[in-house]
N, C-alpha and C. Protein backbone atom coordinates (compact mmCIF):
# COMPACT_ATOMS: atom_id res chain seq x y z
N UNK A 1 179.98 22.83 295.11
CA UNK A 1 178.98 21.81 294.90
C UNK A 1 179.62 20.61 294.18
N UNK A 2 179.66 19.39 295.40
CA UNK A 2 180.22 18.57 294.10
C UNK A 2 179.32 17.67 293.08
N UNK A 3 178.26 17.90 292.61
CA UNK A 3 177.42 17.38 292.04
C UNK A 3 177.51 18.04 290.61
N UNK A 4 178.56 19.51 290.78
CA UNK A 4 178.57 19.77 289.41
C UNK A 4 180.13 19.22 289.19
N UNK A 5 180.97 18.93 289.32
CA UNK A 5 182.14 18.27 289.40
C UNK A 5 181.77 16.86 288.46
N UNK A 6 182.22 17.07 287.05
CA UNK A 6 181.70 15.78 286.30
C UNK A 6 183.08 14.63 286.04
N UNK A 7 184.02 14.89 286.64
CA UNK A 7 185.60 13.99 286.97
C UNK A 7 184.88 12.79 287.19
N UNK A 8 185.09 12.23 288.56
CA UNK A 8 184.75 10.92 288.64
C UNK A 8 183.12 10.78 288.72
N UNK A 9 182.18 11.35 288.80
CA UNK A 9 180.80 10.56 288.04
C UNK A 9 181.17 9.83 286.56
N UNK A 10 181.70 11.10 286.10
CA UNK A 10 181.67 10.62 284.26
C UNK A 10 182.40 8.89 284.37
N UNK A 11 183.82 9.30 285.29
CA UNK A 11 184.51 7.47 285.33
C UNK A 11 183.75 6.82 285.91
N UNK A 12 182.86 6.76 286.92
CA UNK A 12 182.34 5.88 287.26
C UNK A 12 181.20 5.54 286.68
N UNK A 13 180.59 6.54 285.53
CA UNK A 13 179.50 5.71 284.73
C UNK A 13 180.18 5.04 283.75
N UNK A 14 181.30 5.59 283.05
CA UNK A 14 181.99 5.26 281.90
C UNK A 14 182.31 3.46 282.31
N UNK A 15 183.00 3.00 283.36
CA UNK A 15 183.72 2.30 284.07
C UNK A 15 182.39 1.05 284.01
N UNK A 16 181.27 1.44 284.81
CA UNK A 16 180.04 0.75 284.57
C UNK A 16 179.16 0.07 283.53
N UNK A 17 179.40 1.39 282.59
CA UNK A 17 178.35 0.69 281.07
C UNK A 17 179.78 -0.08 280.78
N UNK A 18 181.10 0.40 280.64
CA UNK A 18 181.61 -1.12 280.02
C UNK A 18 181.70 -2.60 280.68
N UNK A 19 181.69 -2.14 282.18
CA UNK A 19 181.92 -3.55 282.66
C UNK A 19 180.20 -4.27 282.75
N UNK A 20 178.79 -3.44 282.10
CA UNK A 20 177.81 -4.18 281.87
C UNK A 20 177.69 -4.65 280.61
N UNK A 21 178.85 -3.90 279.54
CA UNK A 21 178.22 -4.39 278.75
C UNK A 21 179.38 -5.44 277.80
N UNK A 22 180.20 -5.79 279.23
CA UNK A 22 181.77 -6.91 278.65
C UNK A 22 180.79 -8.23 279.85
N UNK A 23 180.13 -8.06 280.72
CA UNK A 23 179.91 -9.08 281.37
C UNK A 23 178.54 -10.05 280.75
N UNK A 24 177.54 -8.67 280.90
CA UNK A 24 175.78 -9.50 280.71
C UNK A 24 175.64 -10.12 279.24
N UNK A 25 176.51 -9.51 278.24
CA UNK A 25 176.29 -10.16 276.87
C UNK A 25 176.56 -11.60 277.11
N UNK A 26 177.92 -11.99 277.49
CA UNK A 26 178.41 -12.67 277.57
C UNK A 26 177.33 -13.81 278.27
N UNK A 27 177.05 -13.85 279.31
CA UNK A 27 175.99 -14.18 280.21
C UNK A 27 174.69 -14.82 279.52
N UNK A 28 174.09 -13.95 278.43
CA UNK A 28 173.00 -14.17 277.84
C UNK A 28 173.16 -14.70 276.69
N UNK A 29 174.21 -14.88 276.03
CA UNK A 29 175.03 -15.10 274.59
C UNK A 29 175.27 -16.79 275.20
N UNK A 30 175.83 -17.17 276.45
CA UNK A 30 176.10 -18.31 276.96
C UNK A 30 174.85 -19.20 277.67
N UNK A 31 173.63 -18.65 277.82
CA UNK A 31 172.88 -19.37 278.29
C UNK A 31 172.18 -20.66 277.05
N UNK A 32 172.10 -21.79 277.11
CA UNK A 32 171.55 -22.59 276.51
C UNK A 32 169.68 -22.82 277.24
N UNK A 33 169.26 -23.20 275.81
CA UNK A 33 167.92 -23.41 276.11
C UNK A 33 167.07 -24.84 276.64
N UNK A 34 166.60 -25.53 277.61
CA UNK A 34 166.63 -26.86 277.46
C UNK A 34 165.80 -27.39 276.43
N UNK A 35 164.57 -26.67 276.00
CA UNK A 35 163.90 -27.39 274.80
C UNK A 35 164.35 -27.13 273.36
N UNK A 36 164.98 -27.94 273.03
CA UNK A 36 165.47 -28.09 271.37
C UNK A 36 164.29 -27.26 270.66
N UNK A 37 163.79 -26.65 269.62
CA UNK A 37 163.44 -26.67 268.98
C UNK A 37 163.13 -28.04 267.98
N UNK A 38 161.71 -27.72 267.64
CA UNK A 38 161.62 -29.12 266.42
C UNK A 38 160.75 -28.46 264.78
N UNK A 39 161.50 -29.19 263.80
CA UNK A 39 161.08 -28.65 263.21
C UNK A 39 159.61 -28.98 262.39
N UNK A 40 158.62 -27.52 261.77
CA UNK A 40 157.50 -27.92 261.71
C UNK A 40 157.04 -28.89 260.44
N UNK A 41 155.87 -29.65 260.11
CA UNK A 41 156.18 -29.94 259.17
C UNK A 41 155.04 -29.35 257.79
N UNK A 42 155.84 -29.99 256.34
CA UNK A 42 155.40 -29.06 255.93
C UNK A 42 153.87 -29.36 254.96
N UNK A 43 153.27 -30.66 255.30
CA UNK A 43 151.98 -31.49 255.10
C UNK A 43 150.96 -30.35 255.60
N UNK A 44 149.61 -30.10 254.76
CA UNK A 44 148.50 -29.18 255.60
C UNK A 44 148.03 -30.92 256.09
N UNK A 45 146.64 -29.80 256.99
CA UNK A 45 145.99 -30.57 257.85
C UNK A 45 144.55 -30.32 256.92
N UNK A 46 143.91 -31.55 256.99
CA UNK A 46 142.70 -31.43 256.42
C UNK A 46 141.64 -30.98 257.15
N UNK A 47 141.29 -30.03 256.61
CA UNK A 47 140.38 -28.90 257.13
C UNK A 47 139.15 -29.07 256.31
N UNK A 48 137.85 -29.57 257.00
CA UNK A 48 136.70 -29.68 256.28
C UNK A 48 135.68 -28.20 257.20
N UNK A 49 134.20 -28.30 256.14
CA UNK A 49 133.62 -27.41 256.42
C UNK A 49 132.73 -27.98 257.83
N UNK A 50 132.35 -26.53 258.61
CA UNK A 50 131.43 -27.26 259.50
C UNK A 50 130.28 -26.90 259.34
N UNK A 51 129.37 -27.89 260.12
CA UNK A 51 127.86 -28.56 259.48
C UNK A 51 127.50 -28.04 261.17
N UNK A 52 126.60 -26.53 260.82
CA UNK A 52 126.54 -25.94 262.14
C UNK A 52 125.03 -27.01 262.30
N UNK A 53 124.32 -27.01 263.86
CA UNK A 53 123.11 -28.08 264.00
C UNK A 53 122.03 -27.22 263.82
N UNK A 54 121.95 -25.86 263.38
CA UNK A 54 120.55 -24.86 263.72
C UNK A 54 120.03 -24.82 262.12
C-alpha cells in the first residue's frame, strides 16, 4: 500500500509549507495600501440633548 509509505508525502508536504510560507508572507508583507490613513482628531463634537416633539 503506498499510502502507508510516509518517504515522499512527508517531502512533499515538508517542501510545500516552506515554499508557502518563504513566498505568501512576502507577498502580503509587500502589498501597499492605496488609502493613507488620516489621523483622527482629538477636539469632541458638541453633543446637545434632544427635544423629542411628543
Amino acid at each position: 500500500m503506498p499510502q502507508l509509505n510516509p518517504g515522499p508525502w512527508f517531502a512533499i508536504l515538508v517542501f510545500s509549507w516552506l515554499l508557502f510560507l518563504a513566498i505568501i508572507p512576502t507577498k502580503v508583507l509587500n502589498h501597499i495600501s492605496p488609502n493613507k490613513p488620516t489621523p483622527v482628531s482629538t477636539e469632541k463634537h458638541k453633543t446637545g440633548s434632544w427635544h423629542w416633539p411628543w
